[in-house]
N, C-alpha and C. Protein backbone atom coordinates (compact mmCIF):
# COMPACT_ATOMS: atom_id res chain seq x y z
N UNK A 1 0.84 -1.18 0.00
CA UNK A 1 0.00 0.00 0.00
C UNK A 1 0.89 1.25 0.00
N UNK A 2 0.79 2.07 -0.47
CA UNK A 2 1.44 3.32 -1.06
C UNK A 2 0.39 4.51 0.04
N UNK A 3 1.36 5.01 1.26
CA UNK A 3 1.10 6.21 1.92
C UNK A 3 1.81 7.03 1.33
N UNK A 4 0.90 8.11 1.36
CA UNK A 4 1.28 9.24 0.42
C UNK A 4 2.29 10.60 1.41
N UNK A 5 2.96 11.66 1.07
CA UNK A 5 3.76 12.05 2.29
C UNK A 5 2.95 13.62 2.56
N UNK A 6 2.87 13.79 3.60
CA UNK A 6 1.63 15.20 4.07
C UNK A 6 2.77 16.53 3.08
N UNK A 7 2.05 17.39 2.10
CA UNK A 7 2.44 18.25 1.06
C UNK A 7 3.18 17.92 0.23
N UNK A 8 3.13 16.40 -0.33
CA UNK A 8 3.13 16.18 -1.55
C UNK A 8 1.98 16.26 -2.86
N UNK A 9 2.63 16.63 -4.12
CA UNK A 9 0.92 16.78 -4.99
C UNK A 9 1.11 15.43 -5.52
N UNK A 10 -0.20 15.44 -5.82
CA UNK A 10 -0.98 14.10 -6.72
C UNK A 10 -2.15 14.61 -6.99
N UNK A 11 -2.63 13.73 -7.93
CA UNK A 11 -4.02 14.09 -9.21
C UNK A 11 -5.48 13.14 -8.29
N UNK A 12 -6.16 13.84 -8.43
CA UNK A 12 -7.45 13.36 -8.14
C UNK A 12 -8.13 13.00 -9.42
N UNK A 13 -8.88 11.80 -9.22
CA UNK A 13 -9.20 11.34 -10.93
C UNK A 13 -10.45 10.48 -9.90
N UNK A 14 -11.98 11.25 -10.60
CA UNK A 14 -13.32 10.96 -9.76
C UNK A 14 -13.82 10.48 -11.25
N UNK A 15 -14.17 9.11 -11.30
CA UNK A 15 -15.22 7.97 -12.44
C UNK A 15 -16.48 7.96 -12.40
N UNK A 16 -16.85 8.02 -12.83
CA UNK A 16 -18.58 7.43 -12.86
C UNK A 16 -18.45 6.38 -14.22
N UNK A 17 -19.45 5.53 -13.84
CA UNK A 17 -20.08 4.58 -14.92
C UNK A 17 -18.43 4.00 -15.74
N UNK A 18 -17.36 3.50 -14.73
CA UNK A 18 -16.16 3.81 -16.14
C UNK A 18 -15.18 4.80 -17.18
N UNK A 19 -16.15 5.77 -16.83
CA UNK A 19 -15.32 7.00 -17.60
C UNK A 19 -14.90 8.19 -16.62
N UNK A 20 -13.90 8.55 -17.00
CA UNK A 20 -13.69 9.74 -15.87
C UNK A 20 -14.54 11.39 -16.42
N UNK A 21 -14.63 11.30 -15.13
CA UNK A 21 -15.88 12.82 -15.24
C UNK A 21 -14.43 13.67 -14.50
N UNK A 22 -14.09 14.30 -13.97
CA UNK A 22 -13.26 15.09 -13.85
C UNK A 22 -11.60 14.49 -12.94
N UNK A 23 -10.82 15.21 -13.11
CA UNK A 23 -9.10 15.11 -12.83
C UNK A 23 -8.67 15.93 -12.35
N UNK A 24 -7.91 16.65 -11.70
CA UNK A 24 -7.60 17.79 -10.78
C UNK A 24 -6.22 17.38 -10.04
N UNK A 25 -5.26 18.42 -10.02
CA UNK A 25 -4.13 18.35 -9.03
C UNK A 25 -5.00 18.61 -7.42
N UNK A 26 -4.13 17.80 -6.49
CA UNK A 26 -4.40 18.67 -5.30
C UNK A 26 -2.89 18.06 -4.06
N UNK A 27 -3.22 18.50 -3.51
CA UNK A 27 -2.03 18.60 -2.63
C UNK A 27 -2.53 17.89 -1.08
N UNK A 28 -1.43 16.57 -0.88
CA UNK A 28 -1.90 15.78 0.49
C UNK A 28 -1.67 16.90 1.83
N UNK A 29 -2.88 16.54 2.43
CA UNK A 29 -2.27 16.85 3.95
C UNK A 29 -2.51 15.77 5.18
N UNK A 30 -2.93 14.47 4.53
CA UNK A 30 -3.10 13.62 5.84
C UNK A 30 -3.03 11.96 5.05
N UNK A 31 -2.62 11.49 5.21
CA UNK A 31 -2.52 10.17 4.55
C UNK A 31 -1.87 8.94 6.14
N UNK A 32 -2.95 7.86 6.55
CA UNK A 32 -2.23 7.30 7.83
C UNK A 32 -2.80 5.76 7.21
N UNK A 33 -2.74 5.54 5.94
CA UNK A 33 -2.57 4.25 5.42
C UNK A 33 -4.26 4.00 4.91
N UNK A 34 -5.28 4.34 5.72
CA UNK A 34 -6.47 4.50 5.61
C UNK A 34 -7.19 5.59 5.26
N UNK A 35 -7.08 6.81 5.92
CA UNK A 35 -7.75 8.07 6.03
C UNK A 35 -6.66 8.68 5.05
N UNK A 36 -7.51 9.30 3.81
CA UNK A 36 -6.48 10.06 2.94
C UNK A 36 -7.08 11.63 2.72
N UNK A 37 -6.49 12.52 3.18
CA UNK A 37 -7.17 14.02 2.94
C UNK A 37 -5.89 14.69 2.07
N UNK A 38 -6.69 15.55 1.34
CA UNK A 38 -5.85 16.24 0.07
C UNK A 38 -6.72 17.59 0.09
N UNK A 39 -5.91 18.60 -0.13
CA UNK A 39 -6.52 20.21 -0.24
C UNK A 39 -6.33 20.28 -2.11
N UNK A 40 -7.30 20.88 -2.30
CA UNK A 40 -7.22 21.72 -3.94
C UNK A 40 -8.92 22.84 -4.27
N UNK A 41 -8.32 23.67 -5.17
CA UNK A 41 -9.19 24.22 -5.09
C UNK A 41 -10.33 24.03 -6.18
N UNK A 42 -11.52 24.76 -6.21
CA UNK A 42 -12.75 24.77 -7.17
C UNK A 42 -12.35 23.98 -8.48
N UNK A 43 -12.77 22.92 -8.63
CA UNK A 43 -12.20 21.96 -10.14
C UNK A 43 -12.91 22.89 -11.19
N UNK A 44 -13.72 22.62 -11.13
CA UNK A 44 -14.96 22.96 -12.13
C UNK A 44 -14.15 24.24 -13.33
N UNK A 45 -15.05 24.30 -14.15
CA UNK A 45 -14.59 25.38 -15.31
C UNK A 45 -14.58 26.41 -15.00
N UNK A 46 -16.42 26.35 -14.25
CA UNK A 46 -16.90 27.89 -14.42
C UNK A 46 -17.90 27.74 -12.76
N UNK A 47 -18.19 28.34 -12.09
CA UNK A 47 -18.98 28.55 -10.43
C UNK A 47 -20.00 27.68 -10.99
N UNK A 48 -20.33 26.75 -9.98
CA UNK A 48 -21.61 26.04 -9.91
C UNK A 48 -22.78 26.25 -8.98
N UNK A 49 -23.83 26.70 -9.30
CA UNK A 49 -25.13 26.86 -8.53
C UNK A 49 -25.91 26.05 -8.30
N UNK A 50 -25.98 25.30 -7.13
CA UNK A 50 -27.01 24.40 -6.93
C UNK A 50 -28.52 24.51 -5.95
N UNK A 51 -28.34 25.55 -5.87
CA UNK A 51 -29.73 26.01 -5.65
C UNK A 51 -29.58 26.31 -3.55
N UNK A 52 -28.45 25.49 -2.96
CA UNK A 52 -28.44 25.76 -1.55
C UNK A 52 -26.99 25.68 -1.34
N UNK A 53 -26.34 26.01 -2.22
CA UNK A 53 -24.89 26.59 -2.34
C UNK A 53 -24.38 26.52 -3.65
N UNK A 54 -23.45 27.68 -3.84
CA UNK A 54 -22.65 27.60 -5.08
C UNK A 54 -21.07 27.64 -4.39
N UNK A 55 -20.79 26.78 -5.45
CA UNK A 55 -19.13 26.45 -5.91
C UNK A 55 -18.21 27.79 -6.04
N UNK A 56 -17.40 28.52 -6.59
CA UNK A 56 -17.25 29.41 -6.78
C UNK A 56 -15.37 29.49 -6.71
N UNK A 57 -15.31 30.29 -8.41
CA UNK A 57 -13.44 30.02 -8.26
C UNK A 57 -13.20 30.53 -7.28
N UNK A 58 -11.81 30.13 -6.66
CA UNK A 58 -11.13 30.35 -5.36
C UNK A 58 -11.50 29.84 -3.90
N UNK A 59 -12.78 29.18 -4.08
CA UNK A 59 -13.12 28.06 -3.26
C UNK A 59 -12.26 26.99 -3.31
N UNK A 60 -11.88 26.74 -1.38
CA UNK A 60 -10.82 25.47 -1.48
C UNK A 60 -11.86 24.37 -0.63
N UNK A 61 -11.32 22.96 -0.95
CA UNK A 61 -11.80 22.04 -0.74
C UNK A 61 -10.95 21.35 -0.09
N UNK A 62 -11.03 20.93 1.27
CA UNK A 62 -10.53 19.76 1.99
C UNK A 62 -10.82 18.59 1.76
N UNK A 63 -10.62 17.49 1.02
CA UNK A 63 -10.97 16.45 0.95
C UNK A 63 -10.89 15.04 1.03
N UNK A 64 -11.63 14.35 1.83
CA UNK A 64 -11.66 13.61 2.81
C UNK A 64 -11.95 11.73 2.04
N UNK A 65 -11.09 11.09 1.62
CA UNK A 65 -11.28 9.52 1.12
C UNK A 65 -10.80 8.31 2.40
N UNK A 66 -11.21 7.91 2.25
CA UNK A 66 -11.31 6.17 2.77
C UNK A 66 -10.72 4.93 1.97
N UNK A 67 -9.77 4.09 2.37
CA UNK A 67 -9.33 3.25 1.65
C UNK A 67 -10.56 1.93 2.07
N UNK A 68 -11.40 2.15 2.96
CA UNK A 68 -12.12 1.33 3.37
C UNK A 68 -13.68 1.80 3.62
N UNK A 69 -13.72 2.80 2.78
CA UNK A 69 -15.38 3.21 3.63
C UNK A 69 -15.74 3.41 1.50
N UNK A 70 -17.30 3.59 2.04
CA UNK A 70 -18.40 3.77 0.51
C UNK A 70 -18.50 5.28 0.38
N UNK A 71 -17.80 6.22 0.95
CA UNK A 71 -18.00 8.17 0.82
C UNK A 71 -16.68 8.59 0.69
N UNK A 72 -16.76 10.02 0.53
CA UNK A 72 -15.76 11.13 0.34
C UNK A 72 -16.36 11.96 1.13
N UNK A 73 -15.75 12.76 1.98
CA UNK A 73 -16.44 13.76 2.43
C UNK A 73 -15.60 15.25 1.86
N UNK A 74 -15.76 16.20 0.99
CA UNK A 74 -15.22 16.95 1.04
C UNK A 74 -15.85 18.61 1.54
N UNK A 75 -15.01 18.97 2.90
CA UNK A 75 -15.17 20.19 3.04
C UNK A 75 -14.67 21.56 2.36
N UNK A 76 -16.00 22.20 2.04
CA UNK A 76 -15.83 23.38 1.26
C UNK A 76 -15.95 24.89 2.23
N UNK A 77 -14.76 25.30 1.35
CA UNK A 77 -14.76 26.93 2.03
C UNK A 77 -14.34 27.70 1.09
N UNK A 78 -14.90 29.28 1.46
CA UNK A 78 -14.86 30.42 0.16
C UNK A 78 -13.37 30.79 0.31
N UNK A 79 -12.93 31.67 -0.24
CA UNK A 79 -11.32 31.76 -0.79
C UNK A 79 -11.39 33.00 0.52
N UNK A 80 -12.18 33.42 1.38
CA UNK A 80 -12.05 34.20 2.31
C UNK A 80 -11.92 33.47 3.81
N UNK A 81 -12.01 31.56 3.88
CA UNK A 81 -11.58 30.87 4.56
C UNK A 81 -13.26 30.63 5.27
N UNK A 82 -14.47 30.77 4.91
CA UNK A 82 -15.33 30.73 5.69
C UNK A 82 -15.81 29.29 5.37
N UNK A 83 -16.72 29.11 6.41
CA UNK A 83 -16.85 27.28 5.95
C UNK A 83 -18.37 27.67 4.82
N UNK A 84 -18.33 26.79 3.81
CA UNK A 84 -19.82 26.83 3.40
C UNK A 84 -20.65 25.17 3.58
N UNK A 85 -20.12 24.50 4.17
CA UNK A 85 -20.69 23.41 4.70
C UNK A 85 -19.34 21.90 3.78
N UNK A 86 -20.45 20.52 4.24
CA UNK A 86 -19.86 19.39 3.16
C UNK A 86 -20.61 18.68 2.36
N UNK A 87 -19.99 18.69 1.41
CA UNK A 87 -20.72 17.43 0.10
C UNK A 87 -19.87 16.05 0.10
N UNK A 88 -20.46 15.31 0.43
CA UNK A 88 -20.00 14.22 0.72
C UNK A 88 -20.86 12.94 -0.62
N UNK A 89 -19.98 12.43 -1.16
CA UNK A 89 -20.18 12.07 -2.65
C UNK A 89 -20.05 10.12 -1.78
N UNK A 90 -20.90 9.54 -2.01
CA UNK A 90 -20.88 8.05 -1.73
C UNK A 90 -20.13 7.51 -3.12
N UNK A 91 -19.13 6.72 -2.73
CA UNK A 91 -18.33 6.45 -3.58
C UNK A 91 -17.82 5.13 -3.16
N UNK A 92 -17.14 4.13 -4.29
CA UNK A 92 -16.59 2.99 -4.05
C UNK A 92 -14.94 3.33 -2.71
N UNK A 93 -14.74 2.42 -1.68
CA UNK A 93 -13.26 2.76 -1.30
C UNK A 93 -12.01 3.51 -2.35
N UNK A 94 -11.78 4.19 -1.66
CA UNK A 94 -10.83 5.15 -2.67
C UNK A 94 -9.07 4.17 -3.40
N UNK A 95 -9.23 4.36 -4.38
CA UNK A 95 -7.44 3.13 -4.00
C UNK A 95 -6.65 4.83 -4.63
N UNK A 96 -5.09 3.72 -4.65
CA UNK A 96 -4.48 5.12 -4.54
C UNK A 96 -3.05 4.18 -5.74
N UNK A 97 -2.87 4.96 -6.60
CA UNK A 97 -2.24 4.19 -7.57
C UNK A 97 -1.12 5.14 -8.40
N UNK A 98 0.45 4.92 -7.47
CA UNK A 98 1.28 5.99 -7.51
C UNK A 98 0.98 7.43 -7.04
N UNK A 99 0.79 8.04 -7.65
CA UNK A 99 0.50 9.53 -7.48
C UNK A 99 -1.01 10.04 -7.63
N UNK A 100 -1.90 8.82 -8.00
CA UNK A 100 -3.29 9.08 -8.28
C UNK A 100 -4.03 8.56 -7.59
N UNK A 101 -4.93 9.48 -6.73
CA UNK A 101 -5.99 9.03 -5.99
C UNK A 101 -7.21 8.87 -7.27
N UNK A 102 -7.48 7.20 -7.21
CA UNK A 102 -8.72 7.35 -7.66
C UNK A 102 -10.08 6.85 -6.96
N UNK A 103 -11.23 7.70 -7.43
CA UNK A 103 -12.71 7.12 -6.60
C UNK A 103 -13.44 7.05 -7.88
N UNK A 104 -14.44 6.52 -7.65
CA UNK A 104 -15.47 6.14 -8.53
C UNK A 104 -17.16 6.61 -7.29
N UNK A 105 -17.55 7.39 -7.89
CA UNK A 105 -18.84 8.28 -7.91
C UNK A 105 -19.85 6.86 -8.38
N UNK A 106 -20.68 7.27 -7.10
CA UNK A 106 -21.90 6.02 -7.11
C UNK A 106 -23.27 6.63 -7.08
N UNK A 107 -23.09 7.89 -7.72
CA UNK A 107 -24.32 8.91 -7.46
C UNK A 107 -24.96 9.37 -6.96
N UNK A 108 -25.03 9.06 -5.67
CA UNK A 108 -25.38 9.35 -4.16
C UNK A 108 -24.67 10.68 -3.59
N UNK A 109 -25.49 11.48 -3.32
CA UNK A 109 -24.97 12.79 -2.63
C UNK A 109 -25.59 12.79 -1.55
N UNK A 110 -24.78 13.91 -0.87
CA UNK A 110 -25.27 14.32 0.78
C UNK A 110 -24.51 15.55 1.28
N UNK A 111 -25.60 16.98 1.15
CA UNK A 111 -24.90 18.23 1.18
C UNK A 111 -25.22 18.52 3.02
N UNK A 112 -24.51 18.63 3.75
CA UNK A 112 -24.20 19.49 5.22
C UNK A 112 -24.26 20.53 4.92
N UNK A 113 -24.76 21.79 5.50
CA UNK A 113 -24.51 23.11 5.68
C UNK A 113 -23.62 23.64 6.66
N UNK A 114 -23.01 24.32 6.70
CA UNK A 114 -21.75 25.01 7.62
C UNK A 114 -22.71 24.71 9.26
N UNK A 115 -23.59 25.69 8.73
CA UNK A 115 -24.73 25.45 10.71
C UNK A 115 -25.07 23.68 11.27
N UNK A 116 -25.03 23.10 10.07
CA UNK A 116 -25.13 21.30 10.40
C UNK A 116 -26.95 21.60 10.03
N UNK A 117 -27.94 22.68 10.15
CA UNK A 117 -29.11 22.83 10.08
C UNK A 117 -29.80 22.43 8.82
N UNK A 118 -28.71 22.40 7.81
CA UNK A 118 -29.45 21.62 6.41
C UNK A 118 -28.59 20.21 5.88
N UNK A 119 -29.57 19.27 5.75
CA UNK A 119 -28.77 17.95 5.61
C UNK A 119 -29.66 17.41 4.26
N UNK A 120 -29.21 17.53 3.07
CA UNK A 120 -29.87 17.22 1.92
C UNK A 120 -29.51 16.11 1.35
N UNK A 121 -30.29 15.40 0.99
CA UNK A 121 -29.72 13.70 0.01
C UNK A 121 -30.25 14.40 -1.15
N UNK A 122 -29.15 13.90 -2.07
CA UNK A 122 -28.96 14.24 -3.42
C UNK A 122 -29.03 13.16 -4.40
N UNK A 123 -29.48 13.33 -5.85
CA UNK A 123 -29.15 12.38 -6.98
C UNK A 123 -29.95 10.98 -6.37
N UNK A 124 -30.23 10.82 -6.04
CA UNK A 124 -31.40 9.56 -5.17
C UNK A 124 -32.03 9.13 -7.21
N UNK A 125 -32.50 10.15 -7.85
CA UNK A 125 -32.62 9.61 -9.28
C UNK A 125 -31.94 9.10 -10.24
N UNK A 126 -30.91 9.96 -9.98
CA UNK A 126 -29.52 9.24 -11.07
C UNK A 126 -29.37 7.89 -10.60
N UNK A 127 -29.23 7.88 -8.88
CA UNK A 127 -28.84 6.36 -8.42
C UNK A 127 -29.49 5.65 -9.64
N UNK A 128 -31.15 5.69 -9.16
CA UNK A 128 -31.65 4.39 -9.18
C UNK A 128 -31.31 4.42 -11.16
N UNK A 129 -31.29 5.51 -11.99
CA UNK A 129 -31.20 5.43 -13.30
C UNK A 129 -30.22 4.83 -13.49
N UNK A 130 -29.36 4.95 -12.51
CA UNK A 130 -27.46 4.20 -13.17
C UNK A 130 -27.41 3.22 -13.46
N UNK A 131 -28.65 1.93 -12.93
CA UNK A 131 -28.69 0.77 -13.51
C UNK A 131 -27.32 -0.32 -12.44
N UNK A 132 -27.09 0.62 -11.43
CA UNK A 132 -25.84 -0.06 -10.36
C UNK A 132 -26.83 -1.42 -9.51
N UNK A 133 -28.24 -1.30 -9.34
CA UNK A 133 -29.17 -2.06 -8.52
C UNK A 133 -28.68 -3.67 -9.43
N UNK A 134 -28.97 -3.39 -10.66
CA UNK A 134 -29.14 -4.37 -11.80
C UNK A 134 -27.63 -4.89 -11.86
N UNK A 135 -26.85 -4.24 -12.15
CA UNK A 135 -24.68 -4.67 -12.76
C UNK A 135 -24.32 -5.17 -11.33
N UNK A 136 -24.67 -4.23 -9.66
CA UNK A 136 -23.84 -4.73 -8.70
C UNK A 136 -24.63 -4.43 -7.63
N UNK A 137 -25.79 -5.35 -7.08
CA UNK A 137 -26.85 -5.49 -6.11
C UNK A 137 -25.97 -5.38 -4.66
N UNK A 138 -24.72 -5.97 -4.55
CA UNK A 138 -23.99 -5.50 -3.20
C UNK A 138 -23.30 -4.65 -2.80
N UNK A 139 -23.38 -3.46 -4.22
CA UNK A 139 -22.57 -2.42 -4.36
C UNK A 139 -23.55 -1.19 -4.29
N UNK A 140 -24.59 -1.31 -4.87
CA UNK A 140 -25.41 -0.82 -4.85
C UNK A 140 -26.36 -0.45 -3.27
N UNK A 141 -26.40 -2.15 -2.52
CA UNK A 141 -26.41 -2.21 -1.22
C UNK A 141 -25.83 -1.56 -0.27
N UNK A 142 -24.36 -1.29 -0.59
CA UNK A 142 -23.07 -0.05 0.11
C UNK A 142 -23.70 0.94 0.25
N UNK A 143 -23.87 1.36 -0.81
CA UNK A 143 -23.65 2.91 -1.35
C UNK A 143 -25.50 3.05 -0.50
N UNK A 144 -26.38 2.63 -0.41
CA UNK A 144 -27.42 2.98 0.43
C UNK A 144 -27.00 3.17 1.80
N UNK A 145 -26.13 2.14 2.72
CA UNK A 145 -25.62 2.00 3.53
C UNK A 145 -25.23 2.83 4.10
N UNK A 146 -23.89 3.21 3.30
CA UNK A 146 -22.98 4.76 3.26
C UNK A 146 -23.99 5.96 3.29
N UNK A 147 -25.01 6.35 2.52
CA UNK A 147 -25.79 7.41 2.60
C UNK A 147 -26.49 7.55 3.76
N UNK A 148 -27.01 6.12 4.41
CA UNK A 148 -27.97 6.19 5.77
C UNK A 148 -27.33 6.82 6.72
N UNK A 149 -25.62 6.48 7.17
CA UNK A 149 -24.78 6.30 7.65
C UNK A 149 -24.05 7.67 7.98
N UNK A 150 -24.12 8.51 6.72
CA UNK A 150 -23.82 9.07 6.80
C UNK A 150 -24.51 10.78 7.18
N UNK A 151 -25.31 10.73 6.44
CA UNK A 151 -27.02 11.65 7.10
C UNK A 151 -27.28 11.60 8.33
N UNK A 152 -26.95 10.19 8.97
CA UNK A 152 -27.57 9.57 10.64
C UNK A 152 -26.40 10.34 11.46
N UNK A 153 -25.35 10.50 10.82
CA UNK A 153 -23.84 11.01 11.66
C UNK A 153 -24.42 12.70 11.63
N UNK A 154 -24.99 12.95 10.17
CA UNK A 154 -24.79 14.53 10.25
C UNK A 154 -25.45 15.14 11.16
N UNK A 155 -26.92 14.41 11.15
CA UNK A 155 -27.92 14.92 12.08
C UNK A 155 -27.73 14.84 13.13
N UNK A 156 -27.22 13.89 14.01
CA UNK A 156 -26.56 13.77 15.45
C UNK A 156 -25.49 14.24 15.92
N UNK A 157 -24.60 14.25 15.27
CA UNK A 157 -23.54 14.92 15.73
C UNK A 157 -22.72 15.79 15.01
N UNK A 158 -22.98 15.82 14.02
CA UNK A 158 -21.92 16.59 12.42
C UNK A 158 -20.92 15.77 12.41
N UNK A 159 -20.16 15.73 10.86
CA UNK A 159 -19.05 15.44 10.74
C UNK A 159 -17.62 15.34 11.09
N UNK A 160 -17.48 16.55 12.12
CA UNK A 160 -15.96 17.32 12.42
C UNK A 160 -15.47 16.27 13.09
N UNK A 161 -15.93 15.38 14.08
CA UNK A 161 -15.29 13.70 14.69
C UNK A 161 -14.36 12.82 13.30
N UNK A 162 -15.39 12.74 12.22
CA UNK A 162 -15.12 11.99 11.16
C UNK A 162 -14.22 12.07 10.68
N UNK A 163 -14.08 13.90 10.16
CA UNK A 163 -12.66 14.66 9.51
C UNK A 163 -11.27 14.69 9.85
N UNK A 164 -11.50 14.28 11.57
CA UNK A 164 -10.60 14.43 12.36
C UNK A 164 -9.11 13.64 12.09
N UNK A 165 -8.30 14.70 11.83
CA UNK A 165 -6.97 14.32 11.74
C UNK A 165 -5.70 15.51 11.10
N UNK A 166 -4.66 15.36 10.61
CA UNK A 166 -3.73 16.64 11.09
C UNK A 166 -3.82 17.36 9.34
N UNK A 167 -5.39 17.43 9.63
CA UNK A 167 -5.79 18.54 8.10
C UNK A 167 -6.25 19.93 8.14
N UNK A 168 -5.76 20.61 9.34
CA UNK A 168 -5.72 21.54 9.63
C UNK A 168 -4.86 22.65 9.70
């Protein structure tokens, strides 16, 4: 297994369905064989609006993989350091292959708000459209798992236990 060293860069490379949907440099700050966190900022082209937060260039992202769990959690903040909450993307265990963290996106979202007061499940349609129930019934099984799991954490206690480690 390949631990990565805290402020070294490597590429983030996030799949869906087989194909890669986006690639991005970002830079480690926590890697302890399991828990892998990497900082980079706003991927995207252009600011994204999703109706109970937007994306926005110069937004940085803390972000949070598992060599053993079904999520990502990544915390977002504006380029003025304020928190704007987490989107936490249910995803296959993250592997890590040389210099490339890769995950694979299982369509399952779950947006936190900075206050912990808004806890939204996301893409619940794409899931079931992806056709993952039908190709991988125990994968598919996860990734429900991971979403219950993870909503049940936000509402009780928030995330910041979860995040916990020297990514600060």
């Amino acid at each position: 297994m390949t631990i990565l060293t805290a402020g070294s860069d490597m590429t983030v490379t996030l799949t869906k369905r087989e194909r890669t949907k986006v690639r991005y440099p970002a830079a480690v700050v926590h890697d302890d064989g399991t828990h892998l966190a990497v900082r980079a900022p706003w991927a995207g082209a252009a600011d994204r609006d999703f109706g109970f937060v937007r994306f926005e260039h110069g937004d940085v992202f803390t972000e949070h993989y598992w060599r053993d769990r079904w999520y990502a959690v990544k915390e977002v903040r504006s380029a003025d350091g304020a928190l704007k909450g987490w989107y936490c993307d249910i995803t296959r265990p993250a592997t890590v292959d040389g210099r490339t963290l890769v995950v694979e996106d299982l369509d399952l979202d779950l947006w936190v708000s900075a206050d912990g007061g808004t806890v939204l499940r996301l893409d619940e349609d794409e899931f079931e459209e992806s056709g993952l129930r039908a190709r991988d019934p125990e994968a598919a099984d996860r990734a429900c798992e991971a979403l219950d799991a993870l909503e049940a954490l936000a509402r009780a206690e928030g995330l910041a236990g979860l995040l916990a480690c020297d990514a600060r």
